[in-house]
N, C-alpha and C. Protein backbone atom coordinates (compact mmCIF):
# COMPACT_ATOMS: atom_id res chain seq x y z
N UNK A 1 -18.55 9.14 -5.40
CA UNK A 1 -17.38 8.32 -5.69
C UNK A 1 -17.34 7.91 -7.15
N UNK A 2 -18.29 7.80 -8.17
CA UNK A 2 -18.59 7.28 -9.41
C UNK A 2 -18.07 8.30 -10.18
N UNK A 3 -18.13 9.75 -9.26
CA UNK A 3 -17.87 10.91 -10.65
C UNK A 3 -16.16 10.63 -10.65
N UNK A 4 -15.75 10.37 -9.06
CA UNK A 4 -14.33 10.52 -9.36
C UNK A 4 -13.96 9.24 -10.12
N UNK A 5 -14.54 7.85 -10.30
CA UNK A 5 -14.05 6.82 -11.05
C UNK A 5 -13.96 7.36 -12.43
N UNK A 6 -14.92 7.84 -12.61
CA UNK A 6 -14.98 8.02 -14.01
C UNK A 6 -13.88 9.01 -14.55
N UNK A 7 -14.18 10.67 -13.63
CA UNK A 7 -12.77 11.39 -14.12
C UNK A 7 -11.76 10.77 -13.94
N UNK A 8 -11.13 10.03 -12.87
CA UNK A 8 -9.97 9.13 -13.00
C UNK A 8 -9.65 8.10 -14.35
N UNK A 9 -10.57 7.50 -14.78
CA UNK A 9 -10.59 6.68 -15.87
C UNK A 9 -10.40 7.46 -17.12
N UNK A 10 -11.27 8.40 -17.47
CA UNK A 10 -11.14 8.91 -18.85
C UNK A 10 -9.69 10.17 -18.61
N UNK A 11 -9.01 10.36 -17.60
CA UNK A 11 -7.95 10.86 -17.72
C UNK A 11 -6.65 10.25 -17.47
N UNK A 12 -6.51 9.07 -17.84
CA UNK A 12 -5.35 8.04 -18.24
C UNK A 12 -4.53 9.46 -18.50
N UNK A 13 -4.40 10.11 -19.71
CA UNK A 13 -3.23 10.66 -20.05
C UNK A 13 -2.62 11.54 -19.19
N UNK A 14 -3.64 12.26 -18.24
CA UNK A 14 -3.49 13.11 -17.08
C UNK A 14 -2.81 12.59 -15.83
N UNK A 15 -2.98 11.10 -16.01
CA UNK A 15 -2.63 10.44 -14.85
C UNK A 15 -0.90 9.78 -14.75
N UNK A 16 -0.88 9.57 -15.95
CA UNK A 16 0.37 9.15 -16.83
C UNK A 16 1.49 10.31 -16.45
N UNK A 17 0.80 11.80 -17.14
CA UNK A 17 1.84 13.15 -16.83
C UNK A 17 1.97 12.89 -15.37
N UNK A 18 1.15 12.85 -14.54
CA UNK A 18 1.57 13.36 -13.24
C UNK A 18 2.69 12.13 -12.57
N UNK A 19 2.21 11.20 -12.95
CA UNK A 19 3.29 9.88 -12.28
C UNK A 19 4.19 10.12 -13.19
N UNK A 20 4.52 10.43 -14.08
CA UNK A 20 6.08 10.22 -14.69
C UNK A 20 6.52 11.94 -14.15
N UNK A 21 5.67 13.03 -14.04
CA UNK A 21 6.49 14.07 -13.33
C UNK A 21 6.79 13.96 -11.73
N UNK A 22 6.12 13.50 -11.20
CA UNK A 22 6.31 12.85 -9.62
C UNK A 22 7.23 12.04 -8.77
N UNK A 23 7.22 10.99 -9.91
CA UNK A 23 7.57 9.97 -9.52
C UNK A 23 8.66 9.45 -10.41
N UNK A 24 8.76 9.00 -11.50
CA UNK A 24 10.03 8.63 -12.73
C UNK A 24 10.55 9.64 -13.17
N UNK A 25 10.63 10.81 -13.16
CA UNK A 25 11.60 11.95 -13.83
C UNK A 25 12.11 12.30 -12.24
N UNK A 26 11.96 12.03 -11.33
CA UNK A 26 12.76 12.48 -9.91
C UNK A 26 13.45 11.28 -9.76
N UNK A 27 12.97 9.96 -9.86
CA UNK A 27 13.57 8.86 -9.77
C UNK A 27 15.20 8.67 -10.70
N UNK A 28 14.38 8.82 -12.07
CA UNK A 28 15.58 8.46 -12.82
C UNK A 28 16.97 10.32 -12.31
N UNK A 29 16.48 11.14 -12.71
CA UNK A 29 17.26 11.98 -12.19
C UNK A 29 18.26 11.96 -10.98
N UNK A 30 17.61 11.55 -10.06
CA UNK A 30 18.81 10.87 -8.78
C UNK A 30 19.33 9.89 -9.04
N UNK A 31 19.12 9.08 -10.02
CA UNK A 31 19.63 7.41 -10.15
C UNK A 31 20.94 8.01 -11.06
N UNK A 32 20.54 8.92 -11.95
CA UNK A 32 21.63 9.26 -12.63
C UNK A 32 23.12 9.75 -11.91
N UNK A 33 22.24 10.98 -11.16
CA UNK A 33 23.60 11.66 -10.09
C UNK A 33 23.96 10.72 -8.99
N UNK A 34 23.66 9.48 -8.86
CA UNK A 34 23.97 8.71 -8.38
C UNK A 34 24.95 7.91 -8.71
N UNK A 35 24.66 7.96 -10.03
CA UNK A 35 25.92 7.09 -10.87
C UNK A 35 27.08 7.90 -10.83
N UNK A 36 26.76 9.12 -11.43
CA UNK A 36 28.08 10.27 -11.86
C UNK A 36 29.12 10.45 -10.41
N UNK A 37 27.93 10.77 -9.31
CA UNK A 37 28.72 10.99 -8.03
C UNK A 37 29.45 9.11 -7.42
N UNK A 38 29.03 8.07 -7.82
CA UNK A 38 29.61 7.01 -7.27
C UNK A 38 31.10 6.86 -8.52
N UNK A 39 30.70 6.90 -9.65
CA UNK A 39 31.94 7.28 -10.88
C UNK A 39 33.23 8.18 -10.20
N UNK A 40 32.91 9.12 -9.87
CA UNK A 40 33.87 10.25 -9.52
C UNK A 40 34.47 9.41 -8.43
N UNK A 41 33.60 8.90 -7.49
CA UNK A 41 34.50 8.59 -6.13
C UNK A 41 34.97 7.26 -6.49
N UNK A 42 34.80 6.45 -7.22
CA UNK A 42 35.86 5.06 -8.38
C UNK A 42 37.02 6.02 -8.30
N UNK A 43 36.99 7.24 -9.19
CA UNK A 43 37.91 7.36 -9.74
C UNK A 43 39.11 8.07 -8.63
N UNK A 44 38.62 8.51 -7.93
CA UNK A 44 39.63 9.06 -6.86
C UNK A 44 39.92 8.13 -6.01
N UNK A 45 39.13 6.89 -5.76
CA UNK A 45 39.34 6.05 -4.67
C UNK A 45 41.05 5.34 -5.63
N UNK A 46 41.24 5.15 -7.20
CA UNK A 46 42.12 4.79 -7.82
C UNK A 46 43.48 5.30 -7.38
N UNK A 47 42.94 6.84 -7.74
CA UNK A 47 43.72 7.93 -7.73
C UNK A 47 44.75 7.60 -6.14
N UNK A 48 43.94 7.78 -5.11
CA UNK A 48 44.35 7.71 -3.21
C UNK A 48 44.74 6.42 -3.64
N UNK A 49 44.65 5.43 -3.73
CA UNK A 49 45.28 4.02 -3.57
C UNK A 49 46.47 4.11 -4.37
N UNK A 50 46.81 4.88 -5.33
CA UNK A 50 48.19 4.96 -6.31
C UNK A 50 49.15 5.68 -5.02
N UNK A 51 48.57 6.36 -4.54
CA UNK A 51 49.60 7.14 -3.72
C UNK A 51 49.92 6.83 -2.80
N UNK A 52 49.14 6.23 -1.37
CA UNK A 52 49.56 6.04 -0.36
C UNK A 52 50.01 7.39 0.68
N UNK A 53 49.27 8.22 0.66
CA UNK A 53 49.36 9.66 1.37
C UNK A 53 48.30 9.12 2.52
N UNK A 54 48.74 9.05 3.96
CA UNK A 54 47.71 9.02 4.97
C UNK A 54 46.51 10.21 4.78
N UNK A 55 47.21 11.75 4.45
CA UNK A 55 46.12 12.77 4.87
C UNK A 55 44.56 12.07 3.47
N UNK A 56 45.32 11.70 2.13
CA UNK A 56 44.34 11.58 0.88
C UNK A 56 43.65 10.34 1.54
N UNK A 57 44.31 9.20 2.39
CA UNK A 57 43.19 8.39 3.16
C UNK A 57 41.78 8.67 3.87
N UNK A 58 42.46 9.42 4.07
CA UNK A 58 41.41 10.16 5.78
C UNK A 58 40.47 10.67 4.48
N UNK A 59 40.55 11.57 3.20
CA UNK A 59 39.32 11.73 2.31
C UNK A 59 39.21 10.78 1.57
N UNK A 60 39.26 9.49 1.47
CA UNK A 60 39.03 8.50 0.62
C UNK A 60 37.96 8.04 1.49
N UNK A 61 38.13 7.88 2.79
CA UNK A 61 37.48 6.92 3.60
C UNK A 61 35.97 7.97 3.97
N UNK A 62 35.98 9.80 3.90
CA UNK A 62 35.05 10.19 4.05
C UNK A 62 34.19 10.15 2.85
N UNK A 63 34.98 10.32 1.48
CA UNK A 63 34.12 10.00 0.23
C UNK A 63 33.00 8.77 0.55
N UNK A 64 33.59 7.62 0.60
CA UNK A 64 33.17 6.55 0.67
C UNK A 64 31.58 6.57 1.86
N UNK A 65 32.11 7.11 2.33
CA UNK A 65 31.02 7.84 3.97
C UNK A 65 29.82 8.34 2.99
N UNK A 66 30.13 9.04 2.47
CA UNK A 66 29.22 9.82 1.47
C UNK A 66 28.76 9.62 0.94
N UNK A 67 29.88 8.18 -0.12
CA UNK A 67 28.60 7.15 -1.03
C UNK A 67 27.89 6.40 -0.56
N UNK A 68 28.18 5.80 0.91
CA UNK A 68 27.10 5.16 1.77
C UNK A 68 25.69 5.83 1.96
N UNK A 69 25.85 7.02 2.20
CA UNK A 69 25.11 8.17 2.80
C UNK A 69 24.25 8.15 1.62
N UNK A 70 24.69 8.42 -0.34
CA UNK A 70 23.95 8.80 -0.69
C UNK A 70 22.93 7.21 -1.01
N UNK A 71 23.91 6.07 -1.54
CA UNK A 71 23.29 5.39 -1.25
C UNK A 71 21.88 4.54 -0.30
N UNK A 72 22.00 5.14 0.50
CA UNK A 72 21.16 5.01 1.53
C UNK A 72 19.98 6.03 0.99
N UNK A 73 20.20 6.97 0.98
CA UNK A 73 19.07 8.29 0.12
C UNK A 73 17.99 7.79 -0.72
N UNK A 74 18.80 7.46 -1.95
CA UNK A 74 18.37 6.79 -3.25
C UNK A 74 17.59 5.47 -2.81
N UNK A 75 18.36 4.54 -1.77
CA UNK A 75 17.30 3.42 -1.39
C UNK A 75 16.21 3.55 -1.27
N UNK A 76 15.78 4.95 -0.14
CA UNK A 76 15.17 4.80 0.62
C UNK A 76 13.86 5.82 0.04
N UNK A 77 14.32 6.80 -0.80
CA UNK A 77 13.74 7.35 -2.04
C UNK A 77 12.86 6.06 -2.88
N UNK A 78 13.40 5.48 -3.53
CA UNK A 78 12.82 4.18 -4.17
C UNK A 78 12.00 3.48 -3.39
N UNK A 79 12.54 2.78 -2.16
CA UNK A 79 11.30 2.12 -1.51
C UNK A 79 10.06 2.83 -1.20
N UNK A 80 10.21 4.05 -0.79
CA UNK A 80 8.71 4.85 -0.61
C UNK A 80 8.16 5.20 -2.07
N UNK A 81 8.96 5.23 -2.99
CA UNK A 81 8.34 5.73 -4.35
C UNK A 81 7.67 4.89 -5.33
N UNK A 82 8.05 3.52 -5.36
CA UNK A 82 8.09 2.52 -6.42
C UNK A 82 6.67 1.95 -5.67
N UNK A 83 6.56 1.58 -4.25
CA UNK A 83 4.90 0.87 -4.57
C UNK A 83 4.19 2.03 -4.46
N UNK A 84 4.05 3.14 -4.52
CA UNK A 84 3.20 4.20 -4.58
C UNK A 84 3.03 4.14 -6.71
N UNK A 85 3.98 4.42 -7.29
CA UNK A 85 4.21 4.23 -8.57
C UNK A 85 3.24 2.86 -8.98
N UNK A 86 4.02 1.80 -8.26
CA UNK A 86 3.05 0.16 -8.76
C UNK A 86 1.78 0.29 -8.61
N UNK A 87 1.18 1.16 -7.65
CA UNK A 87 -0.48 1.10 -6.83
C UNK A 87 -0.89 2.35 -7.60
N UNK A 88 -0.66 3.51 -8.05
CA UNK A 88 -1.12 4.32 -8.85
C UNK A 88 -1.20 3.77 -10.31
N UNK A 89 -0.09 3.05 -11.11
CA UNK A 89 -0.27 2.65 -12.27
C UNK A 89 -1.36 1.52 -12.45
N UNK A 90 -1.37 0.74 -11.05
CA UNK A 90 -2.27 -0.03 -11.33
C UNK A 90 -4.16 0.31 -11.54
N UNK A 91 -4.11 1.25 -10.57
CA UNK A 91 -5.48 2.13 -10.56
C UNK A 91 -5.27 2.51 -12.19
N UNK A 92 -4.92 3.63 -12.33
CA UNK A 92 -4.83 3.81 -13.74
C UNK A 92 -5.02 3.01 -14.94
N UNK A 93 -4.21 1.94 -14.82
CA UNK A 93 -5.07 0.88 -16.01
C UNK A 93 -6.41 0.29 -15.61
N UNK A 94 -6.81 0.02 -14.49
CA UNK A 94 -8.09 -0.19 -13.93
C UNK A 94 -9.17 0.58 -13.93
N UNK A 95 -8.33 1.98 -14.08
CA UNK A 95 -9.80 3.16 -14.27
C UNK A 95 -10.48 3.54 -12.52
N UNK A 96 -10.11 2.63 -11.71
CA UNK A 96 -10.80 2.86 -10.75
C UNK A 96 -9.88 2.22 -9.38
N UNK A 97 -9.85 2.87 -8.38
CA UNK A 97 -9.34 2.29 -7.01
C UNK A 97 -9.70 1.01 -7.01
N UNK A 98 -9.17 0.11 -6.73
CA UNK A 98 -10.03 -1.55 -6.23
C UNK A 98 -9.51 -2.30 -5.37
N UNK A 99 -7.88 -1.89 -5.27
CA UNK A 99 -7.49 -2.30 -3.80
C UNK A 99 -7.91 -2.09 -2.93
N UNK A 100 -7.44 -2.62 -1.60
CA UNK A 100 -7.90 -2.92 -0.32
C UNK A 100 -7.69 -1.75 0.23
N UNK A 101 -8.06 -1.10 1.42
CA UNK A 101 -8.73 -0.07 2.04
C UNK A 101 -6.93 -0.26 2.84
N UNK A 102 -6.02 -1.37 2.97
CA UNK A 102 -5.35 -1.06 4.08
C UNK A 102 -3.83 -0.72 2.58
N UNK A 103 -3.90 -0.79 1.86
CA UNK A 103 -2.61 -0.67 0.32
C UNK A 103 -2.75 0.64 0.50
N UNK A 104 -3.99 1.49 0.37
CA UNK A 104 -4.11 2.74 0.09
C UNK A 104 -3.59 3.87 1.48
N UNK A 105 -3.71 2.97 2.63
CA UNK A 105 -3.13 3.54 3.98
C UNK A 105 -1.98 3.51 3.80
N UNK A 106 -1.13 2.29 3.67
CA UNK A 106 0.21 2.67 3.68
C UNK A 106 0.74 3.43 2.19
N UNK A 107 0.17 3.22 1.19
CA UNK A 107 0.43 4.28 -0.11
C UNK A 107 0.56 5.60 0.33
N UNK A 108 -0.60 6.17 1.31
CA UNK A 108 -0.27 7.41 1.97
C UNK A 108 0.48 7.64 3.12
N UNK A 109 1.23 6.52 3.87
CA UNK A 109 2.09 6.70 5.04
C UNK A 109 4.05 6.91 3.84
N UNK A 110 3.75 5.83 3.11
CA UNK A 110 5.00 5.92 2.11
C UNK A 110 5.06 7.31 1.81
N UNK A 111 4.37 8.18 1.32
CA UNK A 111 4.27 9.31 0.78
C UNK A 111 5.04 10.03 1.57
N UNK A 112 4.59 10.39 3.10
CA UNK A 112 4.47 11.18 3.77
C UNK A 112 6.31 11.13 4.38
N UNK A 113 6.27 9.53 4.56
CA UNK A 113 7.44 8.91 4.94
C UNK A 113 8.83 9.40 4.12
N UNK A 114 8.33 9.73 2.87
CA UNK A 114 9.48 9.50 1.93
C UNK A 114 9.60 11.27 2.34
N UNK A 115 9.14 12.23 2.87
CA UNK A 115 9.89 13.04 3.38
C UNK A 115 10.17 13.75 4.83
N UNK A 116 10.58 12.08 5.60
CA UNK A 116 11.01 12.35 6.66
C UNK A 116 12.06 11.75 6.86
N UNK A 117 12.43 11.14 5.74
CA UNK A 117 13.22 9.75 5.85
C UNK A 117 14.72 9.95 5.78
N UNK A 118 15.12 11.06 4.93
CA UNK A 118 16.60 11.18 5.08
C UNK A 118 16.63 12.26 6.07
N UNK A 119 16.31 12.42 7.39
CA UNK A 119 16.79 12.91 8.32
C UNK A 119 16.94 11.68 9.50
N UNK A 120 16.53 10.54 9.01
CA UNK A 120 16.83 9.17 9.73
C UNK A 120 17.97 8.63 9.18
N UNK A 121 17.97 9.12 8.12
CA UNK A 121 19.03 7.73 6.93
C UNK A 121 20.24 9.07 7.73
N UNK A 122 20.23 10.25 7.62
CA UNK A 122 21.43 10.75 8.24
C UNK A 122 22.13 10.95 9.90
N UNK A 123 21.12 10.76 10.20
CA UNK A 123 21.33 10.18 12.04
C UNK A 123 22.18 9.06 12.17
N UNK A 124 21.09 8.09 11.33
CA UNK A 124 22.08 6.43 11.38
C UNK A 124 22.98 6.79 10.88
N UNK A 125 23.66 7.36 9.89
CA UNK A 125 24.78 7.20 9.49
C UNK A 125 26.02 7.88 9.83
N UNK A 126 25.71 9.17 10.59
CA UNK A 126 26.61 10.72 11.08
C UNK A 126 26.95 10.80 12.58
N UNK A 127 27.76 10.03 13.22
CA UNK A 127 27.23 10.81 14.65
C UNK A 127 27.22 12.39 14.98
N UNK A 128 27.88 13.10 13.84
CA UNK A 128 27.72 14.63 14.28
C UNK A 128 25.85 15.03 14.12
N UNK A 129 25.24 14.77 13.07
CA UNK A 129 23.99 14.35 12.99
C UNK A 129 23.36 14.06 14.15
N UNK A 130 23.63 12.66 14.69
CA UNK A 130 23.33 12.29 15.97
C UNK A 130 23.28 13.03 17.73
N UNK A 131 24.42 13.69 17.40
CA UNK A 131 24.98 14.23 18.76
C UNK A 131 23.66 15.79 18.54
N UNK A 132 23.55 16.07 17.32
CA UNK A 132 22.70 17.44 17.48
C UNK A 132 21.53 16.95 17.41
N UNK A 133 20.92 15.72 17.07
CA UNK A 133 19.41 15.26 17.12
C UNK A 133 19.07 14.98 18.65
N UNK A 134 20.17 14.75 18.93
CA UNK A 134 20.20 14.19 20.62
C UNK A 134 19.86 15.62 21.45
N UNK A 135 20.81 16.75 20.84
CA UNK A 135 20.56 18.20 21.81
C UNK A 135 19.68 18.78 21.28
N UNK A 136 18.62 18.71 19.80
CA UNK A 136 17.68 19.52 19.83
C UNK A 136 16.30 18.79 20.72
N UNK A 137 16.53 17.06 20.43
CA UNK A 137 15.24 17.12 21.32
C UNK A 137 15.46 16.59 23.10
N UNK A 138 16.69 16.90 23.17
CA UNK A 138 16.82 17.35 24.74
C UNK A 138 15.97 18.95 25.23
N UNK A 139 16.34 19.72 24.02
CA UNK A 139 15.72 20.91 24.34
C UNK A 139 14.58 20.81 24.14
N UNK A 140 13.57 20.35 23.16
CA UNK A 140 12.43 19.89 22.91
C UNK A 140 11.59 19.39 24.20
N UNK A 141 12.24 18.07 24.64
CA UNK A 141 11.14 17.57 25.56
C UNK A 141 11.41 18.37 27.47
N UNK A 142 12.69 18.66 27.44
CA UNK A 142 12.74 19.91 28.81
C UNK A 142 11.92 21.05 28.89
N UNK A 143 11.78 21.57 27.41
CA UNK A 143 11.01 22.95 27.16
C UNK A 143 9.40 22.39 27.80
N UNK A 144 8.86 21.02 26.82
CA UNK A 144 7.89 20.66 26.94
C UNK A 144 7.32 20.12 28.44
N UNK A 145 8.34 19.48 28.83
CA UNK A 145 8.22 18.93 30.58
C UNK A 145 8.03 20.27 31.74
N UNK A 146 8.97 21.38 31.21
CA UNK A 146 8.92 22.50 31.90
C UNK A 146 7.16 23.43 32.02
N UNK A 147 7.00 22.92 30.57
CA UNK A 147 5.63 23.62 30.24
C UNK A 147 4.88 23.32 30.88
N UNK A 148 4.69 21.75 30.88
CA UNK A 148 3.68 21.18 31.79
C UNK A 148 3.37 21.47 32.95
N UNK A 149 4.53 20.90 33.58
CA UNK A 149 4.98 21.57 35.18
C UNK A 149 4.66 22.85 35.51
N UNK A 150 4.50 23.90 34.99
CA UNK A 150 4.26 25.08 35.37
C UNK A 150 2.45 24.98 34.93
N UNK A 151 2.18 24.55 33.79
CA UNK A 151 0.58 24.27 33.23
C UNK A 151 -0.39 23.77 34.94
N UNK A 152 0.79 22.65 35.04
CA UNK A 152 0.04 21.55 36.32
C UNK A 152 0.16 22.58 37.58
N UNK A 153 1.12 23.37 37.93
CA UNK A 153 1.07 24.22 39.11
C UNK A 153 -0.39 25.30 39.22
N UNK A 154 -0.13 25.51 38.29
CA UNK A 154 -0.99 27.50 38.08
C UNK A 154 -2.28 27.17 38.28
C-alpha cells in the first residue's frame, strides 16, 4: 500500500491530467451543449408564442419535454461526477487516500451509477420509455420464471 501512496503522491501532475480528462472536460462540454440546446429552445419557444399555431404548440411543449429530459441528464451527470472529482482532488493534494473506508464505497457506487442513470432519468420522464421497460422485463423475468420451472422439474 506505501508503494501505491507514494506513486500516487509524486504523480500529482498525472493525477491532475486524468481528472480534468474524466471528469471537467466531459463536464464542462455538456454544460456547454446544454446551454446552446436550452438557447435554441428560448428562442423558438419566442418564435411559437408570436404565432399561436396549435400544430407549433404541440412542438413547443415537446421541446420543452426535451429540455426537462436533458436537464435531468446533466443533473444527474454532475451529482455522480462532482463528489468523485471533490474525493479524488482531495487525495491528490493529500498524496494519499485518508478518508473513510465507507466515502471510497460510495465514490465507487457513484461511478458505476453515473452509467446507469440516464436509462432511469428516461423512464421517469417518457412513458413510451416506460411502456418498453415494462415489456422488456416482462420478457426478462417470464423467460427467467420459465427457466426455473423447467430447472425445478427435470
Amino acid at each position: 500500500m506505501t508503494a501505491l501512496n507514494s506513486k500516487f503522491g509524486s504523480n500529482i501532475a498525472y493525477s491532475a491530467l486524468i481528472l480534468c480528462c474524466f471528469i471537467t472536460t466531459p463536464l464542462i462540454i455538456i454544460t456547454i451543449c446544454y446551454v446552446k440546446v436550452f438557447r435554441a429552445v428560448s428562442r423558438s419557444n419566442r418564435v411559437f408564442s408570436l404565432e399561436n399555431n396549435p400544430e407549433l404548440l404541440r412542438v413547443n411543449v415537446e421541446e420543452a419535454k426535451v429540455t426537462k429530459r436533458l436537464v435531468a441528464v446533466v443533473v444527474g451527470f454532475a451529482c455522480c461526477w462532482l463528489p468523485v472529482f471533490v474525493v479524488a482532488n482531495f487525495d491528490m493534494t493529500r498524496g494519499e487516500p485518508t478518508l473513510p473506508r465507507q466515502v471510497y464505497l460510495t465514490y465507487s457506487l457513484l461511478i458505476y451509477l453515473s452509467s446507469t442513470i440516464n436509462s432511469f432519468i428516461y423512464s421517469a420522464a417518457d412513458n413510451r420509455f416506460r411502456r418498453e421497460y415494462k415489456v422488456v422485463l416482462r420478457k426478462i423475468f417470464t423467460f427467467k420464471c420459465r427457466d426455473n420451472s423447467e430447472n425445478g422439474n427435470a
